[in-house]
Protein backbone atom coordinates (compact mmCIF):
# COMPACT_ATOMS: atom_id res chain seq x y z
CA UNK A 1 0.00 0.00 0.00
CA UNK A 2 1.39 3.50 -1.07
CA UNK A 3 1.46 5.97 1.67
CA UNK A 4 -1.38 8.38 -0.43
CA UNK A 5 -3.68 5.39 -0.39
CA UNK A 6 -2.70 5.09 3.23
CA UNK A 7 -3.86 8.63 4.18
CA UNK A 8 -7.09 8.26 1.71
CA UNK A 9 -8.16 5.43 3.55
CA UNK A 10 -8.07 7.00 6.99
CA UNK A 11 -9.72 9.88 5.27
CA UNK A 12 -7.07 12.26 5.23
CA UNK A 13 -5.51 14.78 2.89
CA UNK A 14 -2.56 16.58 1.92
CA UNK A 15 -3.85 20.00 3.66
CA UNK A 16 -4.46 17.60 6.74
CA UNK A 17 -0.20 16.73 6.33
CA UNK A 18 0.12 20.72 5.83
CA UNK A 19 -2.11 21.66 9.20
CA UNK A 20 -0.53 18.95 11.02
CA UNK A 21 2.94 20.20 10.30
CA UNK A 22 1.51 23.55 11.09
CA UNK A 23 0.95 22.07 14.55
CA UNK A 24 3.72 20.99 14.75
CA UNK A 25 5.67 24.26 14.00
CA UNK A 26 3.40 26.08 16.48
CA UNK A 27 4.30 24.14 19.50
CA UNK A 28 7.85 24.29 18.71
CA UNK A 29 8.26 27.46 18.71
CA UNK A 30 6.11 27.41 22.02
CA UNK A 31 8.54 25.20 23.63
CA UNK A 32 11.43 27.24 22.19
CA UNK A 33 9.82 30.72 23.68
CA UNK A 34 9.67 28.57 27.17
CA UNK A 35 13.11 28.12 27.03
CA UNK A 36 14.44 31.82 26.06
CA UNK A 37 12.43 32.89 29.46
CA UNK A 38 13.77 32.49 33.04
CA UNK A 39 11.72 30.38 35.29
CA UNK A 40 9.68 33.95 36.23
CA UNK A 41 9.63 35.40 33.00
CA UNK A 42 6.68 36.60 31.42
CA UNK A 43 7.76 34.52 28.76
CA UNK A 44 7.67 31.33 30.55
CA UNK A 45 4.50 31.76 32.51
CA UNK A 46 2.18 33.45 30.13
CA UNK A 47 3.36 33.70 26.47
CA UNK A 48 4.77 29.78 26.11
CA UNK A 49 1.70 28.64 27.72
CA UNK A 50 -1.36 30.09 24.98
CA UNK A 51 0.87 29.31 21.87
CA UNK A 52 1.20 25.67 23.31
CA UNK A 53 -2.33 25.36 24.21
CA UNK A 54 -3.03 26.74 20.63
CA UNK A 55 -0.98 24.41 19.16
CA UNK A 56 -2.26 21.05 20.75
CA UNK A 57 -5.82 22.41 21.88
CA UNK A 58 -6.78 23.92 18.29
CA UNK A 59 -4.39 23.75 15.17
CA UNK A 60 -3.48 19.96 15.82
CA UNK A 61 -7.11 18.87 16.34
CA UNK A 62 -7.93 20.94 12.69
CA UNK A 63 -5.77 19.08 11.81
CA UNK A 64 -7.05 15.26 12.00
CA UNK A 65 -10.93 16.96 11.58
CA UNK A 66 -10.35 18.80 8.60
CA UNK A 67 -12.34 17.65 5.89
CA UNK A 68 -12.60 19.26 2.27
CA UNK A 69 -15.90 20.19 0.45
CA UNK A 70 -16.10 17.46 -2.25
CA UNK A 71 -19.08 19.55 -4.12
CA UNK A 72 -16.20 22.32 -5.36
């Protein structure tokens, strides 16, 4: 089985592949902002924390849910 067959026959796409890595790019850079910040940076405690919960809360969930419109 090719891996494109694999991915159509969980349903999935090639913008799913693009949001996913999206994901993943967003909670890098979360984890990377964590560590620039001392442990009682603003940084640390309030900025790291929303673009990780972004990134596994909302943009990684899009990910796996996204579906395209077939009728277009």
């Amino acid at each position: 089985m090719k891996t494109n067959e694999f991915f159509q026959s969980l349903g999935l796409s090639r913008v799913n592949l693009y949001i996913f890595l999206a994901s993943l790019a967003v909670i890098t850079i979360g984890y990377i902002v964590m560590a620039l910040g001392d442990t009682y940076d603003a940084l640390s405690l309030y900025v790291s924390p929303i673009i990780l919960t972004i990134g596994y809360v909302i943009v990684l969930p899009a990910s796996i849910l996204y579906k395209r419109n077939k009728n277009k």
